[in-house]
N, C-alpha and C. Protein backbone atom coordinates (compact mmCIF):
# COMPACT_ATOMS: atom_id res chain seq x y z
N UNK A 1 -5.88 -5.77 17.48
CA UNK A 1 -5.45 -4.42 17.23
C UNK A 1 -4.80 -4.29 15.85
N UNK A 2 -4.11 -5.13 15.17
CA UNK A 2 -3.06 -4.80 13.65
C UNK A 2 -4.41 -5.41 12.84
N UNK A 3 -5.21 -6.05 13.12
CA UNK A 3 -6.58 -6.18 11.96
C UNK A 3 -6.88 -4.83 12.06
N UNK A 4 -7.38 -4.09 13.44
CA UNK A 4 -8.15 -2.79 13.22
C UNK A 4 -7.00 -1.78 12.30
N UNK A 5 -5.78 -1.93 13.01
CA UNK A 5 -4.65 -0.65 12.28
C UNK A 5 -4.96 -0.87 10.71
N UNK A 6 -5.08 -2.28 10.49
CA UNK A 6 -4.63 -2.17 9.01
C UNK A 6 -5.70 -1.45 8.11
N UNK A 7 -7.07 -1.76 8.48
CA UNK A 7 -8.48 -1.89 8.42
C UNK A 7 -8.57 0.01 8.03
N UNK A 8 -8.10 0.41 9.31
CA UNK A 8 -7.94 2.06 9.39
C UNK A 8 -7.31 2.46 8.04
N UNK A 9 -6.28 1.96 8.13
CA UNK A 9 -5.29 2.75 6.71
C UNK A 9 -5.88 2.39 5.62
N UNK A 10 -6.52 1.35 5.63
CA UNK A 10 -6.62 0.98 4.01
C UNK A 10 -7.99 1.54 3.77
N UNK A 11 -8.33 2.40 4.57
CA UNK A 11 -9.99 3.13 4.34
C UNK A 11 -9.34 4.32 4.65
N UNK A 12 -7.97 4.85 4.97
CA UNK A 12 -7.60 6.62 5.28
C UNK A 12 -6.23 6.74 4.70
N UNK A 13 -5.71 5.90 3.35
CA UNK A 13 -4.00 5.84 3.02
C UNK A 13 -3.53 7.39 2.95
N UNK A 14 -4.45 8.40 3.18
CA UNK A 14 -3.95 9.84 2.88
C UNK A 14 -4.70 10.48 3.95
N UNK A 15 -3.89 11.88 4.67
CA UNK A 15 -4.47 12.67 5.39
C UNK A 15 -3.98 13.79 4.79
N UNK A 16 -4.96 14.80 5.02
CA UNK A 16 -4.58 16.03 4.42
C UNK A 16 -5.51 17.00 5.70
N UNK A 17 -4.96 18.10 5.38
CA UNK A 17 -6.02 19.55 6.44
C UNK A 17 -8.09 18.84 6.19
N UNK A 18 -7.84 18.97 5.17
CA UNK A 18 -9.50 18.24 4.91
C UNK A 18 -10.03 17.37 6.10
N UNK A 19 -9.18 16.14 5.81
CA UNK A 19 -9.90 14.62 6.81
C UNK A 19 -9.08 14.42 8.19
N UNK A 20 -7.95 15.57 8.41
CA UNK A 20 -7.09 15.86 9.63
C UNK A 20 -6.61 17.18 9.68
N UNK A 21 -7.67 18.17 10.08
CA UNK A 21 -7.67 19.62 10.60
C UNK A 21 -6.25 19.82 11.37
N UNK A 22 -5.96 18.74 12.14
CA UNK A 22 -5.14 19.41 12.96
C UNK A 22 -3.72 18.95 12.93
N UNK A 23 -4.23 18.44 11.38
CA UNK A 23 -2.36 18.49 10.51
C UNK A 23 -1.58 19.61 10.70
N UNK A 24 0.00 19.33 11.13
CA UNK A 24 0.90 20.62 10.94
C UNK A 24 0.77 21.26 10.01
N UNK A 25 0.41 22.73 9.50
CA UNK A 25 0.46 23.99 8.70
C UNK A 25 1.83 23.40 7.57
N UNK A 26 2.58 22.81 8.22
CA UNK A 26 3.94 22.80 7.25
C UNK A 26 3.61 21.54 6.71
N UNK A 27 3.10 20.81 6.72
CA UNK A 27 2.55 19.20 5.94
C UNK A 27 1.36 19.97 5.20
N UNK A 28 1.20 19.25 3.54
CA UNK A 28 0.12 19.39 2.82
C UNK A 28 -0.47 18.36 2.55
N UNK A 29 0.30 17.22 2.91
CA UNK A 29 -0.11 15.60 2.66
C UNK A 29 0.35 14.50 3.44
N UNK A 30 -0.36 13.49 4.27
CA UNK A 30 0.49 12.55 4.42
C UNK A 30 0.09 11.45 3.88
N UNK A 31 0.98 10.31 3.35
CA UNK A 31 0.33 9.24 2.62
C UNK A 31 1.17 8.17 3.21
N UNK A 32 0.02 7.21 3.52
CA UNK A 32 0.51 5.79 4.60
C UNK A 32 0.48 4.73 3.36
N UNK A 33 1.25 4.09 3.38
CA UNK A 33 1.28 2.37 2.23
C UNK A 33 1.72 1.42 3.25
N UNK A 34 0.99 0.60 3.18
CA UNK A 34 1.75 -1.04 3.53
C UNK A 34 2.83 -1.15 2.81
N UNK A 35 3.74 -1.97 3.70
CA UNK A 35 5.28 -2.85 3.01
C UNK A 35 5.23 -3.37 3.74
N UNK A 36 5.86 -4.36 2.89
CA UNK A 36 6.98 -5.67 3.57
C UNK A 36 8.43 -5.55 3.43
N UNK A 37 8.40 -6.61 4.81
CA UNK A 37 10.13 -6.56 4.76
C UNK A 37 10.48 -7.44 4.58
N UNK A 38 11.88 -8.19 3.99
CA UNK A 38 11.86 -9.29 4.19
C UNK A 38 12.35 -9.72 5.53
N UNK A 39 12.85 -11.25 5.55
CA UNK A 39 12.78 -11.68 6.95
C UNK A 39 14.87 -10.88 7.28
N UNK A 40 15.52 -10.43 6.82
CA UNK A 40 16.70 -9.97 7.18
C UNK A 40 16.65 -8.51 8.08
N UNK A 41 15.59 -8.03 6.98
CA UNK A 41 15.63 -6.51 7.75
C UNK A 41 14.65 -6.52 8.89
N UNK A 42 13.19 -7.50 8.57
CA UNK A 42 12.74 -7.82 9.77
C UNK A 42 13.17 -8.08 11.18
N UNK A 43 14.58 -8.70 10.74
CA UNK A 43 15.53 -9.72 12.24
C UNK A 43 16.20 -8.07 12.50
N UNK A 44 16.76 -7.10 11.10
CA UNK A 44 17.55 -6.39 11.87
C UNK A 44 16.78 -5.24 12.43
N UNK A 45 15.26 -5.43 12.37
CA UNK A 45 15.18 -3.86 12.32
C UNK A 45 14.36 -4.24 14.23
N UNK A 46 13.82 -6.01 14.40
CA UNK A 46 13.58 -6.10 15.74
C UNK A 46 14.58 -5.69 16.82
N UNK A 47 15.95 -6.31 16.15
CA UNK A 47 17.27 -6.55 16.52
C UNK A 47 17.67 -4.74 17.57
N UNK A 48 17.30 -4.30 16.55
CA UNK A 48 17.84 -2.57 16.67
C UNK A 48 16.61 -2.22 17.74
N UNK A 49 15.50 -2.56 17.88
CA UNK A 49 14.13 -1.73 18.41
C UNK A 49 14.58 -3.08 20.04
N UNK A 50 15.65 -3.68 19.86
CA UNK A 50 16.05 -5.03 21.37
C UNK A 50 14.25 -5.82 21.38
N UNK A 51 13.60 -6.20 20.59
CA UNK A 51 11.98 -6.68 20.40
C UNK A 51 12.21 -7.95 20.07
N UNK A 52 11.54 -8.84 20.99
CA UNK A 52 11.38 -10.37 20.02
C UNK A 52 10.43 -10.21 19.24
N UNK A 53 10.16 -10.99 18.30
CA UNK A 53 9.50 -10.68 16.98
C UNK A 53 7.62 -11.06 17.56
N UNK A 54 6.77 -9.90 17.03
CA UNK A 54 5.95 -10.06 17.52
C UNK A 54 4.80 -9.92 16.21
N UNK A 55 3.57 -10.51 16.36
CA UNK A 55 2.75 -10.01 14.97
C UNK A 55 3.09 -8.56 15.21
N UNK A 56 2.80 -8.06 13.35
CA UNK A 56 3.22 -6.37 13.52
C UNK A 56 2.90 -6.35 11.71
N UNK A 57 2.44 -4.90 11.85
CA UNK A 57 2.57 -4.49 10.38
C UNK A 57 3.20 -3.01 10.08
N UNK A 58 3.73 -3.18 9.13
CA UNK A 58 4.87 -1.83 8.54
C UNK A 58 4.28 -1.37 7.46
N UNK A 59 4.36 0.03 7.71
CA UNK A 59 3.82 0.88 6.85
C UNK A 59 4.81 2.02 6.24
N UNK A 60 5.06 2.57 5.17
CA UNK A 60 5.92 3.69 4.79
C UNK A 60 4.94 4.96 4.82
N UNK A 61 5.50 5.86 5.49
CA UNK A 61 4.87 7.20 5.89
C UNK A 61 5.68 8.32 5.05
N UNK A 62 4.93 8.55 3.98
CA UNK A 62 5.72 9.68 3.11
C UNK A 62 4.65 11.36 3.69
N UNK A 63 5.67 12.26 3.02
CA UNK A 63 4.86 13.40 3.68
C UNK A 63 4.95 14.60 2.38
N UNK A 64 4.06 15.50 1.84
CA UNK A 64 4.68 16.42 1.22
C UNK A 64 4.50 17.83 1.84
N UNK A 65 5.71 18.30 2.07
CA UNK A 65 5.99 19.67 2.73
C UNK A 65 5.37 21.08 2.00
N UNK A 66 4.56 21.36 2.87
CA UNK A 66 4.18 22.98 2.01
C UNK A 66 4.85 24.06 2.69
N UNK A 67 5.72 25.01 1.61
CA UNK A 67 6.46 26.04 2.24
C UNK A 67 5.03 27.10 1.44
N UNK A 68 5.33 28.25 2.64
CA UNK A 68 4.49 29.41 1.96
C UNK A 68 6.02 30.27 1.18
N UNK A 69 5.91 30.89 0.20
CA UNK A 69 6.36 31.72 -0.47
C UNK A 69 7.25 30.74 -1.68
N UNK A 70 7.52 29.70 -1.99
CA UNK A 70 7.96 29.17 -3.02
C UNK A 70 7.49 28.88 -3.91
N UNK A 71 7.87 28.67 -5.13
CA UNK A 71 7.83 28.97 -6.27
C UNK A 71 6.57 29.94 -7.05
């Protein structure tokens, strides 16, 4: 399954209304990247989710917001 996830993103790092119709009206973009963590925030971030450490991959999910009537 994290071969296929990764496989997915790195052939779709952006969704928009175009290639995901049924994006929220208030999103104009979303853009997925791989990261790493190192092994501290890795321990704290299993630590916090109570998870023993399992294969896994992390991604940063940025978004850009479309308001209607600005600027």
């Amino acid at each position: 399954m994290i071969s296929r996830t990764i496989a997915f993103f790195r052939q779709n790092p952006v969704f928009t209304h175009d290639n995901l119709p049924s994006l929220d009206a208030n999103i104009d973009k979303l853009t997925v990247e791989f990261t790493s963590l190192d092994l501290a925030s890795l321990h704290c971030l299993m630590r916090n989710m109570g998870a023993k450490y399992l294969p896994s991959a992390y991604y940063k999910v940025r978004m850009i917001p479309f308001y209607e009537g600005m600027g």
